[in-house]
PDB file of N, CA and C in Angstrom:
ATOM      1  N   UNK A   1      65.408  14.942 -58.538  1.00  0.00           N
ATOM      2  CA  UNK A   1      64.733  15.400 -57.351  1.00  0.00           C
ATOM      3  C   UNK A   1      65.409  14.764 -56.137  1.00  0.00           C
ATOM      4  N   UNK A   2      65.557  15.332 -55.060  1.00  0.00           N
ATOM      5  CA  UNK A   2      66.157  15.264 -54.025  1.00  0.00           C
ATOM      6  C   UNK A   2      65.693  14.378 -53.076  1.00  0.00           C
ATOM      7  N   UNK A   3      66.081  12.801 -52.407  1.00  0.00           N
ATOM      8  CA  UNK A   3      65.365  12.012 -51.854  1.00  0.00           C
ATOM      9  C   UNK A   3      65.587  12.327 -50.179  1.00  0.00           C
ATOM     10  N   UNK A   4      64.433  12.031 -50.096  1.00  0.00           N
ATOM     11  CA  UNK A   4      64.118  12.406 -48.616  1.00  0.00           C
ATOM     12  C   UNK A   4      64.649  11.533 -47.753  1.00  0.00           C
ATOM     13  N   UNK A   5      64.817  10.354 -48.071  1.00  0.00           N
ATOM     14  CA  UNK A   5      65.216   9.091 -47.288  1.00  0.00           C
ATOM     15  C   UNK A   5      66.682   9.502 -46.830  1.00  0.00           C
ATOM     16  N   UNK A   6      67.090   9.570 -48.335  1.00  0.00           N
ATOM     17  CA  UNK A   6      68.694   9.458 -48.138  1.00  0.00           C
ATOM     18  C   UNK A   6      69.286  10.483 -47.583  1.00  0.00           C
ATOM     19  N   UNK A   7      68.726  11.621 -47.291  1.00  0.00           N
ATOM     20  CA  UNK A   7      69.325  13.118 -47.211  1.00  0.00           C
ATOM     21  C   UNK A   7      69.511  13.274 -45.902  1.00  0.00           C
ATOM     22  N   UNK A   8      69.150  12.941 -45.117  1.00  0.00           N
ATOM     23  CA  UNK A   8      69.402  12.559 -43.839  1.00  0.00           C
ATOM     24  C   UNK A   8      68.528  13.644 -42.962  1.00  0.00           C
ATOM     25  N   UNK A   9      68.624  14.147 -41.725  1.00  0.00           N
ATOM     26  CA  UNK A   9      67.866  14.766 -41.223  1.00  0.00           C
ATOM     27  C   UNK A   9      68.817  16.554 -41.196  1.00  0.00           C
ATOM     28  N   UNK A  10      68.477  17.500 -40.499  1.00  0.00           N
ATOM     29  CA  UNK A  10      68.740  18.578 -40.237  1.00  0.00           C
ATOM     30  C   UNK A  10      68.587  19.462 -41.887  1.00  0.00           C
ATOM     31  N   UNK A  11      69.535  19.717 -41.758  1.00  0.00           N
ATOM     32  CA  UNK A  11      69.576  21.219 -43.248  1.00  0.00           C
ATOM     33  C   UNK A  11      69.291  20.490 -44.020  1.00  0.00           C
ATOM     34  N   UNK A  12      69.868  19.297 -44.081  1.00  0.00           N
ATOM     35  CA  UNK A  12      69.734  18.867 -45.412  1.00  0.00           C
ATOM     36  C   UNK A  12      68.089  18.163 -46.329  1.00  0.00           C
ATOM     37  N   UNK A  13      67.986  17.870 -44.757  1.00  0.00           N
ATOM     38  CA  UNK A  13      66.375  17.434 -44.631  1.00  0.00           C
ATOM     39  C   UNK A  13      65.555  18.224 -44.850  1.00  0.00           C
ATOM     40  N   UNK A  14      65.647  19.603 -44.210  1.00  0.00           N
ATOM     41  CA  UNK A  14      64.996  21.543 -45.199  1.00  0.00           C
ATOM     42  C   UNK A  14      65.086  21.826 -46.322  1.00  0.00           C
ATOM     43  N   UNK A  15      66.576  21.957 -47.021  1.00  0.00           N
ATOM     44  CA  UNK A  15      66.793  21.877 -48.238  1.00  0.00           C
ATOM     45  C   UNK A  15      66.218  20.972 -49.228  1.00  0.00           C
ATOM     46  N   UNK A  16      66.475  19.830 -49.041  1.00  0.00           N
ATOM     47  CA  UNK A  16      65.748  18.887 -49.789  1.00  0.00           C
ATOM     48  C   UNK A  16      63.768  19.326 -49.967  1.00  0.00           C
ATOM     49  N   UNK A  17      63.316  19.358 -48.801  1.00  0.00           N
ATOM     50  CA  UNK A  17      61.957  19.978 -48.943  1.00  0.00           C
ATOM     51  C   UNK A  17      61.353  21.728 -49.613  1.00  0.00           C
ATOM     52  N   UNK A  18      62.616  22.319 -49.516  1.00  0.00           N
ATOM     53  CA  UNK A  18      62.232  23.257 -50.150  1.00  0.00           C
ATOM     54  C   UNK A  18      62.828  23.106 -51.776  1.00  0.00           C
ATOM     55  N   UNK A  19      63.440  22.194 -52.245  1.00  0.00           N
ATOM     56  CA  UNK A  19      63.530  21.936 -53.731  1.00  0.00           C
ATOM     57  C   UNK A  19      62.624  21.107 -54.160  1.00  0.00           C
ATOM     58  N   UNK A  20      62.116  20.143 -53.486  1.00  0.00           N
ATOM     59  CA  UNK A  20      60.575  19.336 -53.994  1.00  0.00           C
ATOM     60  C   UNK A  20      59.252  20.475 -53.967  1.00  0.00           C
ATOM     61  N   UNK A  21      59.520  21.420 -52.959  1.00  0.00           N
ATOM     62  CA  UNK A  21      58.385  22.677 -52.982  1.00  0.00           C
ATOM     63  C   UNK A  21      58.407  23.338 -54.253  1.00  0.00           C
ATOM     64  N   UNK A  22      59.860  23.675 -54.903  1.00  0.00           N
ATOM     65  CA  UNK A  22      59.931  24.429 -55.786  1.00  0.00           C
ATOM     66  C   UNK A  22      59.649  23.959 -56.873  1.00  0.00           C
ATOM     67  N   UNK A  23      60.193  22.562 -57.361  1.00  0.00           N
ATOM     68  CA  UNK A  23      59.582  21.763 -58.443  1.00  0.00           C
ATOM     69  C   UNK A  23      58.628  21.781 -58.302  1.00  0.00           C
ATOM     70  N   UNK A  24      57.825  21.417 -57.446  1.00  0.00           N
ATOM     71  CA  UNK A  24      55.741  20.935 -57.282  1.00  0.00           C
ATOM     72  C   UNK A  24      55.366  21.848 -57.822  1.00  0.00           C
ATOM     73  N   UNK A  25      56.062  23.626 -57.394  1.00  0.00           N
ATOM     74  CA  UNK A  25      55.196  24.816 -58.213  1.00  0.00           C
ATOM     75  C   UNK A  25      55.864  24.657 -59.464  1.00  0.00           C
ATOM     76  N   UNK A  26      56.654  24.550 -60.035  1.00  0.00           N
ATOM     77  CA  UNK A  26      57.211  24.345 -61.137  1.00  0.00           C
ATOM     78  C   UNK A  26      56.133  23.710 -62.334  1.00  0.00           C
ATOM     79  N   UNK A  27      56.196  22.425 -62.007  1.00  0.00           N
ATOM     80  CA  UNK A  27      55.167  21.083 -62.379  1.00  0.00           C
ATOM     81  C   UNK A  27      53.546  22.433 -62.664  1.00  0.00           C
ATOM     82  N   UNK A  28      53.434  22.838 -61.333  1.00  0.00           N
ATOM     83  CA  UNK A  28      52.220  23.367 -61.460  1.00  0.00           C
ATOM     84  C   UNK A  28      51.929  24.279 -62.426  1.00  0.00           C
ATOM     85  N   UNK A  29      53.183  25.344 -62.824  1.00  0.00           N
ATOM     86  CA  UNK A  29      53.519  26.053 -63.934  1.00  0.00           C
ATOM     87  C   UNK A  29      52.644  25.694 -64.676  1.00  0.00           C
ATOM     88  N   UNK A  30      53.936  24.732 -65.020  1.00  0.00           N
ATOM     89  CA  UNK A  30      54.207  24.199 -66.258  1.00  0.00           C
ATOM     90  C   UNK A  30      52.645  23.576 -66.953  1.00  0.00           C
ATOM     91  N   UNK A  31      51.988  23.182 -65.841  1.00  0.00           N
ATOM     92  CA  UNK A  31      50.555  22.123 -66.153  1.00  0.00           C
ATOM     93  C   UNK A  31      49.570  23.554 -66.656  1.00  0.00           C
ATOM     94  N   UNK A  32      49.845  24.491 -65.670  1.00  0.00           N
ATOM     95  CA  UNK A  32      48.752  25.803 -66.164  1.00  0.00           C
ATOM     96  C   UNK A  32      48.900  26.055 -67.744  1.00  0.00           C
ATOM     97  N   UNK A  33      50.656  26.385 -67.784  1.00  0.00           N
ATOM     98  CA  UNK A  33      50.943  26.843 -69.280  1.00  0.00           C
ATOM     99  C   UNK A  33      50.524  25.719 -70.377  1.00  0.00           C
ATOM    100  N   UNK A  34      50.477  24.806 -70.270  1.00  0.00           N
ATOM    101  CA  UNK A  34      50.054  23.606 -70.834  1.00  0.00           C
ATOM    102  C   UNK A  34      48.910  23.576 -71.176  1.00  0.00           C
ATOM    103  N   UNK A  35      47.982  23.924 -70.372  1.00  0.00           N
ATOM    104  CA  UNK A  35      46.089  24.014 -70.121  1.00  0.00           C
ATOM    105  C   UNK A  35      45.882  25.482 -70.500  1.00  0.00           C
ATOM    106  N   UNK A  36      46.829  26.051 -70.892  1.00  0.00           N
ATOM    107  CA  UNK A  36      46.624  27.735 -71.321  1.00  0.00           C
ATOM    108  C   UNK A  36      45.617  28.061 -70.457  1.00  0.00           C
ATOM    109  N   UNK A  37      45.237  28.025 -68.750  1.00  0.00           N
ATOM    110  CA  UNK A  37      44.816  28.303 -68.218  1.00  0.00           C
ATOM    111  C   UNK A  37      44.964  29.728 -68.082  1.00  0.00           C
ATOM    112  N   UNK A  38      43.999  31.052 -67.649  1.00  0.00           N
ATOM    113  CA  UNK A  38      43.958  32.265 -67.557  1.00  0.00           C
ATOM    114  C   UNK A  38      45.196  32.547 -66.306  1.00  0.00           C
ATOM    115  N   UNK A  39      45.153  31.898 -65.141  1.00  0.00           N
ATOM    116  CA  UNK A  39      45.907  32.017 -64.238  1.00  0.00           C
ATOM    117  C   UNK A  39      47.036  31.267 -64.035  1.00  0.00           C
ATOM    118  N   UNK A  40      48.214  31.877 -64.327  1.00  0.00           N
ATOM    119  CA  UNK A  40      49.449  30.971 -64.104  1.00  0.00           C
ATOM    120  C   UNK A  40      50.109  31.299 -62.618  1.00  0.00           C
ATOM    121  N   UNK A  41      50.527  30.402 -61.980  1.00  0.00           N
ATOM    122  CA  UNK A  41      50.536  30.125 -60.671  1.00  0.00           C
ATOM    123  C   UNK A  41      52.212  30.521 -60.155  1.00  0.00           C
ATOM    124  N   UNK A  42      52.751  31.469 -61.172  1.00  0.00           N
ATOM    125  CA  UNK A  42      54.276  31.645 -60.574  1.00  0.00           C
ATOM    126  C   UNK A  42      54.164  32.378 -59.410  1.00  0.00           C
ATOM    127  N   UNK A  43      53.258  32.879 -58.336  1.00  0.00           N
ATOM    128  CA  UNK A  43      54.229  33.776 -57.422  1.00  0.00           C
ATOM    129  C   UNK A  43      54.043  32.434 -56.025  1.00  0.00           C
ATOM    130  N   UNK A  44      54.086  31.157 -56.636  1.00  0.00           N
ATOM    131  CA  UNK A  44      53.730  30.315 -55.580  1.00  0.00           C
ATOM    132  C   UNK A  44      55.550  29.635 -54.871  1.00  0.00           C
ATOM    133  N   UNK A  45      56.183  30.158 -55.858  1.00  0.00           N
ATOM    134  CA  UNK A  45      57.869  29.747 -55.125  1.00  0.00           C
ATOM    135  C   UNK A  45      58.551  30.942 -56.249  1.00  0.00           C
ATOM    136  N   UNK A  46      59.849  31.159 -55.239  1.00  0.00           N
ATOM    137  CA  UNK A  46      61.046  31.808 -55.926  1.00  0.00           C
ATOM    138  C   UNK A  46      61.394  31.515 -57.385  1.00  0.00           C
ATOM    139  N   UNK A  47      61.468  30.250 -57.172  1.00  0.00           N
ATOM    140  CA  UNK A  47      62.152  29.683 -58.860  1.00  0.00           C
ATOM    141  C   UNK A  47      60.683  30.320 -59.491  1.00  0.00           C
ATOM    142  N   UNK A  48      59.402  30.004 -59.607  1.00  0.00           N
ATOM    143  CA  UNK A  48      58.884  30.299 -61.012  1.00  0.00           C
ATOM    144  C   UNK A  48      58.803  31.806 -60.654  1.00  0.00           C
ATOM    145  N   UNK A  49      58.955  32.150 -59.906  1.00  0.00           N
ATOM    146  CA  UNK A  49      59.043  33.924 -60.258  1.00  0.00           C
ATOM    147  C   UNK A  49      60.302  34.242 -61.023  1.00  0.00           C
ATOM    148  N   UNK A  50      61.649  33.799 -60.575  1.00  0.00           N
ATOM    149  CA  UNK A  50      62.783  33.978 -61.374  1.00  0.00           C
ATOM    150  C   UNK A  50      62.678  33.542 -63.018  1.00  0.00           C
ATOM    151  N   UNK A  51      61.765  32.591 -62.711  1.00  0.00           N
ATOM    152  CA  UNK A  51      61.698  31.644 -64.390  1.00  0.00           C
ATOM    153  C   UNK A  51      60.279  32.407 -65.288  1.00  0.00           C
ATOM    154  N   UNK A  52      59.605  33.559 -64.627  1.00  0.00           N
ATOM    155  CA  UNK A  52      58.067  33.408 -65.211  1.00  0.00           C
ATOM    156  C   UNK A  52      58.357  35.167 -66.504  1.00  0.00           C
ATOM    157  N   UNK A  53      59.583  35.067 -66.617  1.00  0.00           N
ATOM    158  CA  UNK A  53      59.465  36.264 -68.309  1.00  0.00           C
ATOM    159  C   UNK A  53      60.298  34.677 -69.213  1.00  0.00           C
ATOM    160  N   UNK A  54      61.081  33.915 -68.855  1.00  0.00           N
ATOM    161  CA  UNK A  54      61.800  33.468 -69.904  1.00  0.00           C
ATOM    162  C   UNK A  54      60.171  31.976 -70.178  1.00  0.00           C
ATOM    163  N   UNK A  55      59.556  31.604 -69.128  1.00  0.00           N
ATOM    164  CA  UNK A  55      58.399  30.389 -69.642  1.00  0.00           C
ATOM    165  C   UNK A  55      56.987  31.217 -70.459  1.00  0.00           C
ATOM    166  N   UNK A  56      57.205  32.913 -69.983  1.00  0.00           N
ATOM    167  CA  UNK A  56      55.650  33.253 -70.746  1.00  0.00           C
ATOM    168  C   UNK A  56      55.860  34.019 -71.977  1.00  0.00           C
ATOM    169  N   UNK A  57      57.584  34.381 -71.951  1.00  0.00           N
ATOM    170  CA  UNK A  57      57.579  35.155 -73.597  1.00  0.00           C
ATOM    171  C   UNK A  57      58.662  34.375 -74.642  1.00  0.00           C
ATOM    172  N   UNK A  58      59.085  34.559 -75.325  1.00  0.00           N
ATOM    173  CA  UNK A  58      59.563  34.089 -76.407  1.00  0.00           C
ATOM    174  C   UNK A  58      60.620  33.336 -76.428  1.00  0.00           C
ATOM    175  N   UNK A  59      61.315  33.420 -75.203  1.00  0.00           N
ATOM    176  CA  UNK A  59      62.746  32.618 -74.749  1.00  0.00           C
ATOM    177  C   UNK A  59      62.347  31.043 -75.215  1.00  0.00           C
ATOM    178  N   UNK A  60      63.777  30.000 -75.304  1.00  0.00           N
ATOM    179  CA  UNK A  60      63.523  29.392 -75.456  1.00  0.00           C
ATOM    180  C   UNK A  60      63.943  28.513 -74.435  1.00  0.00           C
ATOM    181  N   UNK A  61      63.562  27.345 -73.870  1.00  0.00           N
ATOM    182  CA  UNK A  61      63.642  26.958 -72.347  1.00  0.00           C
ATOM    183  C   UNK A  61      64.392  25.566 -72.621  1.00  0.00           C
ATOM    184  N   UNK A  62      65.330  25.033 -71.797  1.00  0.00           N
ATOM    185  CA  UNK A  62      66.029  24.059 -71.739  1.00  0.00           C
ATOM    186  C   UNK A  62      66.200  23.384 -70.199  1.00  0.00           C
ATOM    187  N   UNK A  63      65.543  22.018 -70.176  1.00  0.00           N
ATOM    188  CA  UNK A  63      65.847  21.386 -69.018  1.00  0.00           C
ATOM    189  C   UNK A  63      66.506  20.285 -68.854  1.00  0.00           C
ATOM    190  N   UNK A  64      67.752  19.859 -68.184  1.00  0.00           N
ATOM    191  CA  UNK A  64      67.892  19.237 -67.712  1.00  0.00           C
ATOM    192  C   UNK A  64      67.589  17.816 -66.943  1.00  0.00           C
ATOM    193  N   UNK A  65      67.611  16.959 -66.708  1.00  0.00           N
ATOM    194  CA  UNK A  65      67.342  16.221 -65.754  1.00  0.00           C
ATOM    195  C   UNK A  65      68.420  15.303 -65.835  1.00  0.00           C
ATOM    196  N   UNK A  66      68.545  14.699 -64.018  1.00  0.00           N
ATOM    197  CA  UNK A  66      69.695  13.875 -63.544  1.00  0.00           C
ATOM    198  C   UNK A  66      68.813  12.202 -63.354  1.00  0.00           C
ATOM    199  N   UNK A  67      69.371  11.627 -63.861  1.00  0.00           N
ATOM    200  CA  UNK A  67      68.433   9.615 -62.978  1.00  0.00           C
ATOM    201  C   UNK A  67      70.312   9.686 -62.982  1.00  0.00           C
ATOM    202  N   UNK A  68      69.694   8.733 -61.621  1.00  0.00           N
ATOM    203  CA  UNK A  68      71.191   8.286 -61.399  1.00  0.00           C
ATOM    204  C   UNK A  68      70.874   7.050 -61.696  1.00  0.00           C
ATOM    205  N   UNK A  69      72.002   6.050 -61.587  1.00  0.00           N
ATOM    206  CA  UNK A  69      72.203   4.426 -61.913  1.00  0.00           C
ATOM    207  C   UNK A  69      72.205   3.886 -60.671  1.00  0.00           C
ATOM    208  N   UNK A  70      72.196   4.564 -59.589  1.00  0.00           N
ATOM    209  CA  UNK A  70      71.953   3.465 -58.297  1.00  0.00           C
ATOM    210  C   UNK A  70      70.890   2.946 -57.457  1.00  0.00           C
ATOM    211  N   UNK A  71      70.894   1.641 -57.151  1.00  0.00           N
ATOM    212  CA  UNK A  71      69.627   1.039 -57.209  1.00  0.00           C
ATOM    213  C   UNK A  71      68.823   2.024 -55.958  1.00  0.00           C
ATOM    214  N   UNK A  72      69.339   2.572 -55.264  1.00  0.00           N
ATOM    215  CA  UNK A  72      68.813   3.297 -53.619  1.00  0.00           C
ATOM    216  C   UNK A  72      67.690   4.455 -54.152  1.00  0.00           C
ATOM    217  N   UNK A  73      68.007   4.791 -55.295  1.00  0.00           N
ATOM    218  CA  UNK A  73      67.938   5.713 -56.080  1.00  0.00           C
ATOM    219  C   UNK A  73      66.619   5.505 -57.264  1.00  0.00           C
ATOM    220  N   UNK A  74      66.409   4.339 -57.492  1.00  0.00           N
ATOM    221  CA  UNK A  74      65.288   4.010 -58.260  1.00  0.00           C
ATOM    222  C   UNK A  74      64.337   4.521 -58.540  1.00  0.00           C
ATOM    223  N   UNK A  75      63.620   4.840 -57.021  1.00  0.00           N
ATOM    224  CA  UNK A  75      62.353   5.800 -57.016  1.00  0.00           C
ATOM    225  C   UNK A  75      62.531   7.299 -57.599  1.00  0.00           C
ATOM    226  N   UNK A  76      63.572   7.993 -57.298  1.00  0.00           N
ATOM    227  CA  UNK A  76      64.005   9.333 -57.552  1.00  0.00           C
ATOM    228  C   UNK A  76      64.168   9.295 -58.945  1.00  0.00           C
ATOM    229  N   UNK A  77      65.011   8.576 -59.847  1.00  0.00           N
ATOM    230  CA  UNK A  77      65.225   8.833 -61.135  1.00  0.00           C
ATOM    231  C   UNK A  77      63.495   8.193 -61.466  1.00  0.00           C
ATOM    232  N   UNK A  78      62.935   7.656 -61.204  1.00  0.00           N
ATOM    233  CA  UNK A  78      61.387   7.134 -61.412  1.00  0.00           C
ATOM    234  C   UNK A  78      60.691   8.572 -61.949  1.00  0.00           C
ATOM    235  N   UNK A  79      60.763   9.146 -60.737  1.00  0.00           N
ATOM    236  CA  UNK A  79      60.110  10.165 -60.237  1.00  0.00           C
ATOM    237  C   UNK A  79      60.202  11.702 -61.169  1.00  0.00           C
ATOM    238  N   UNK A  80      62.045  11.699 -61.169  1.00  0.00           N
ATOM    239  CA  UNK A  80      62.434  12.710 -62.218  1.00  0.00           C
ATOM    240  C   UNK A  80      61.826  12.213 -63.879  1.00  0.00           C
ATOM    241  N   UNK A  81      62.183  10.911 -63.767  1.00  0.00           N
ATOM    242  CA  UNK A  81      61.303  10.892 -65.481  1.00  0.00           C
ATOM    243  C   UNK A  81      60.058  11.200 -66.105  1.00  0.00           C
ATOM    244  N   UNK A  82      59.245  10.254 -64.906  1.00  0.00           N
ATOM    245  CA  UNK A  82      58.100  11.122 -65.161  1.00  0.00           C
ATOM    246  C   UNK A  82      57.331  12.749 -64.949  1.00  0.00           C
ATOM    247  N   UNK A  83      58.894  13.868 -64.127  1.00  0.00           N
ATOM    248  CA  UNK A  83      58.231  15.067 -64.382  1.00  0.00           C
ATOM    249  C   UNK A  83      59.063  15.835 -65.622  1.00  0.00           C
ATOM    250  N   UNK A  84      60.095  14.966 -66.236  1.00  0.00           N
ATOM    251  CA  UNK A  84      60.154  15.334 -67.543  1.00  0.00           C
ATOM    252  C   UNK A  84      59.370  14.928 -68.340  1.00  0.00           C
ATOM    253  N   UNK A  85      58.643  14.016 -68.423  1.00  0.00           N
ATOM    254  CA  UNK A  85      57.872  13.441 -69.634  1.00  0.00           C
ATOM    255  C   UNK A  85      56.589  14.467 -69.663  1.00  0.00           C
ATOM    256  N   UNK A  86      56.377  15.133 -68.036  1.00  0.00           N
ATOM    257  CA  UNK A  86      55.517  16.048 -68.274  1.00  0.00           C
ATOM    258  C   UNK A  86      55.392  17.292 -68.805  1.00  0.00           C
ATOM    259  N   UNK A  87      56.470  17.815 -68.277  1.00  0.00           N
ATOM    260  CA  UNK A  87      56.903  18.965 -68.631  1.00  0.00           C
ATOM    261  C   UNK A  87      57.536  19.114 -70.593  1.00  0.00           C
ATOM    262  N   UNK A  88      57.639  18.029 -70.946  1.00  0.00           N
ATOM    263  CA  UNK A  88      58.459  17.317 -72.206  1.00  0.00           C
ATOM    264  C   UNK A  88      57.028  17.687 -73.640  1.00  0.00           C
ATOM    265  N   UNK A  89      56.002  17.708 -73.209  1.00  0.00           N
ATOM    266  CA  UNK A  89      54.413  17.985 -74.065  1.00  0.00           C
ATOM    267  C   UNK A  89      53.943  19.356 -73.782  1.00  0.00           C
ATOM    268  N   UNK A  90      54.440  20.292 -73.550  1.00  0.00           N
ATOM    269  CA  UNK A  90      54.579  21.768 -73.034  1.00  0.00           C
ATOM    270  C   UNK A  90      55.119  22.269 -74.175  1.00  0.00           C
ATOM    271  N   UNK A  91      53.843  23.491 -74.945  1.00  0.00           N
ATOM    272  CA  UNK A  91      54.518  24.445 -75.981  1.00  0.00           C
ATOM    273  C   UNK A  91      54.913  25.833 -75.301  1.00  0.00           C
ATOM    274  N   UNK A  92      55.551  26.557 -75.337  1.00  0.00           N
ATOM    275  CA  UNK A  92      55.841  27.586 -74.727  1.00  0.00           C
ATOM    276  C   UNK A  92      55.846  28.742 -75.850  1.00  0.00           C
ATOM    277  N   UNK A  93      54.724  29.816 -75.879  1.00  0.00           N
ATOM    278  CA  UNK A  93      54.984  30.955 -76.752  1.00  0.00           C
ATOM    279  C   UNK A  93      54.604  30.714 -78.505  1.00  0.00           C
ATOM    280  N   UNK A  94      55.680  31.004 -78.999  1.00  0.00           N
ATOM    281  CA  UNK A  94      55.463  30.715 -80.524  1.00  0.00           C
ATOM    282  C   UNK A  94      56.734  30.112 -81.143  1.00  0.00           C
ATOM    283  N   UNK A  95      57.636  30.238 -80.015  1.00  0.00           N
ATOM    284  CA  UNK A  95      58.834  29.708 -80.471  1.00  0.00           C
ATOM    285  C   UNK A  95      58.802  27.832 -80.594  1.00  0.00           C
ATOM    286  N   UNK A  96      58.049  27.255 -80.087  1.00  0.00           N
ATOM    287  CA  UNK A  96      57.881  25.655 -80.749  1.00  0.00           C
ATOM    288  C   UNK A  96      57.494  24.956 -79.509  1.00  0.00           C
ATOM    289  N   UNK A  97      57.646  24.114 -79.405  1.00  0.00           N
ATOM    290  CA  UNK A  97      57.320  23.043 -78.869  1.00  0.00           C
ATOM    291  C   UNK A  97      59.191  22.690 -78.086  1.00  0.00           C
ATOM    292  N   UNK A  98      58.685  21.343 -76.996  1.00  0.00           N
ATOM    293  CA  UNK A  98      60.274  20.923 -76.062  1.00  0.00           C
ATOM    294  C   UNK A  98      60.643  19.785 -77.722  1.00  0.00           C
ATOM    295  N   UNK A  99      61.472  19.701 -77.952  1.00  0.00           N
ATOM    296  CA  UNK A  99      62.145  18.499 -78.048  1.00  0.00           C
ATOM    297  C   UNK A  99      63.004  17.551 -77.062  1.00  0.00           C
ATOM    298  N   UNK A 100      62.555  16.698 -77.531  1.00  0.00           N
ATOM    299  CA  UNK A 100      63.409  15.204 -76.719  1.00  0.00           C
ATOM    300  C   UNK A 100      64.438  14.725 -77.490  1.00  0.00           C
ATOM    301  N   UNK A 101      65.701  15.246 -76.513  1.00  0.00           N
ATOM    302  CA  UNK A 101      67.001  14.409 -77.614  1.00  0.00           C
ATOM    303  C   UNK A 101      67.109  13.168 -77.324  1.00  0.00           C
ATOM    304  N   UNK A 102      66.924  12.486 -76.567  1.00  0.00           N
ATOM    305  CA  UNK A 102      66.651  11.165 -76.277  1.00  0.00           C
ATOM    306  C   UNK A 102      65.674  10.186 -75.232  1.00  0.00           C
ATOM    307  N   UNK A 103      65.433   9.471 -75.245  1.00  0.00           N
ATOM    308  CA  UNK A 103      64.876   8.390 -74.554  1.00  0.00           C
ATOM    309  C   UNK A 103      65.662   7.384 -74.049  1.00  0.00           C
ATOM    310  N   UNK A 104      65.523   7.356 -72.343  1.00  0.00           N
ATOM    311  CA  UNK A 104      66.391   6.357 -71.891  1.00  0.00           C
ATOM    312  C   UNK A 104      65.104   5.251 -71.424  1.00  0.00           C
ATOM    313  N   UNK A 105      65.336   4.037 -71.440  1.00  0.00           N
ATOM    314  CA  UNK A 105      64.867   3.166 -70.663  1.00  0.00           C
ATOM    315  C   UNK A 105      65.079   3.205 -69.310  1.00  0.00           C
ATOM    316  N   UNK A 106      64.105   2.553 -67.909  1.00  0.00           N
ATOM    317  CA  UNK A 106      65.190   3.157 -66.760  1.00  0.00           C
ATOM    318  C   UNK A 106      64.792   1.016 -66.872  1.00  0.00           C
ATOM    319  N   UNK A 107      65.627   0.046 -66.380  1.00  0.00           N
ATOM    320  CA  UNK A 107      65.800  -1.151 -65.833  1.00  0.00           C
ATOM    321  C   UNK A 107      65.650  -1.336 -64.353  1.00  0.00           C
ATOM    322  N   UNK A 108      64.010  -1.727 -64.584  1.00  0.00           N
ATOM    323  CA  UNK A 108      63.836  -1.989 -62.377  1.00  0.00           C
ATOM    324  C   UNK A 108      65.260  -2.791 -61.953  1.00  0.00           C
ATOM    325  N   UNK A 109      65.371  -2.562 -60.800  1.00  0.00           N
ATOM    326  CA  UNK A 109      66.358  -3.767 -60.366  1.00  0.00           C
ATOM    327  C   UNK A 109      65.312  -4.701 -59.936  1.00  0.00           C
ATOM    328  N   UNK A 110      66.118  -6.187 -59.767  1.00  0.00           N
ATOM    329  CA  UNK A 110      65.138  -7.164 -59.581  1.00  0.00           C
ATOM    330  C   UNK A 110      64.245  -7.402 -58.555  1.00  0.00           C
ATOM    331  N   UNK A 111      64.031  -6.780 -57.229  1.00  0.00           N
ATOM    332  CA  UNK A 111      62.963  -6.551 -56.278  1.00  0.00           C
ATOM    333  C   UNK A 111      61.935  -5.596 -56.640  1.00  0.00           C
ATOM    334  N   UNK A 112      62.055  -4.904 -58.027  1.00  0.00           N
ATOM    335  CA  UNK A 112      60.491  -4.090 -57.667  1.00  0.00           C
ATOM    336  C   UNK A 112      60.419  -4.112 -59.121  1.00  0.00           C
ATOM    337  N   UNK A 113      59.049  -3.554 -59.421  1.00  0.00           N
ATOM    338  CA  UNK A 113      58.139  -3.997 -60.930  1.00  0.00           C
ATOM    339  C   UNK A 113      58.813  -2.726 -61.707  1.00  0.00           C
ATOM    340  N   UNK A 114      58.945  -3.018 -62.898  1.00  0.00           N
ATOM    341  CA  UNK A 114      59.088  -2.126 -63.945  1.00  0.00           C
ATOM    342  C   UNK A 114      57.976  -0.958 -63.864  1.00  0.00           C
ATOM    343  N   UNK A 115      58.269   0.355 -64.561  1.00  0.00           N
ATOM    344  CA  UNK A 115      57.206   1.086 -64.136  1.00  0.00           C
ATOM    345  C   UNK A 115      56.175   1.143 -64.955  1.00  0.00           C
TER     346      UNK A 115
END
C-alpha cells in the first residue's frame, strides 16, 4: 500500500489516495464475500468492478503483496500484512479456499514495538 508520508504532495499525493480508496473497497469485498453477506459492495471502486466475475464465480484468485525491508517503510509493510492475513481466510466459490505459501516474520526496528 502506498504511503502517504513518503509520496510527496501533488499527483502523486492523488494517486496514492485513490489506490488506498481502491484497496479499502477491495478489503470491503473481500469482508462481504467472507460474511457471505447478501450484498457485495463491488460497484464502490473500478478495481472491484473489474475484479467482481473472477471473486464471485469459479476463477481462481491470486494475490500478491509487496513489504519492503526499509525501516521508513515499517508501517506500510505493517499495514500490507495485515490486509493479507485478511483477505488470506477468504473462500471464494467452490474452487477452495487462499493458500499461504509462506509466512514472513516482519522485525520492528529498534524504536517501535513489535506488532
Amino acid at each position: 500500500m502506498p504511503c502517504l508520508a513518503c509520496c510527496g504532495a501533488g499527483d502523486r499525493l492523488v494517486e496514492a489516495q485513490h489506490i488506498n480508496k481502491s484497496l479499502s473497497a477491495l478489503g470491503d469485498v473481500m469482508a462481504a464475500l467472507a460474511s457471505k453477506d447478501r450484498h457485495i459492495p463491488y460497484r464502490n471502486s473500478k478495481l472491484t468492478q473489474l475484479l467482481q466475475d473472477s471473486l464471485q464465480g469459479q476463477a481462481k484468485v491470486m494475490m500478491f503483496m509487496h513489504v519492503s525491508p526499509e525501516d521508513n517503510m515499517y508501517g506500510e509493510s505493517v499495514s500490507t500484512l495485515k490486509f493479507a492475513a485478511r483477505v488470506s481466510e477468504i473462500t471464494l466459490g467452490q474452487v477452495g479456499g487462499w493458500t499461504a505459501l509462506g509466512v514472513f516474520a516482519v522485525k520492528a526496528p529498534a524504536d517501535r514495538s513489535p506488532v
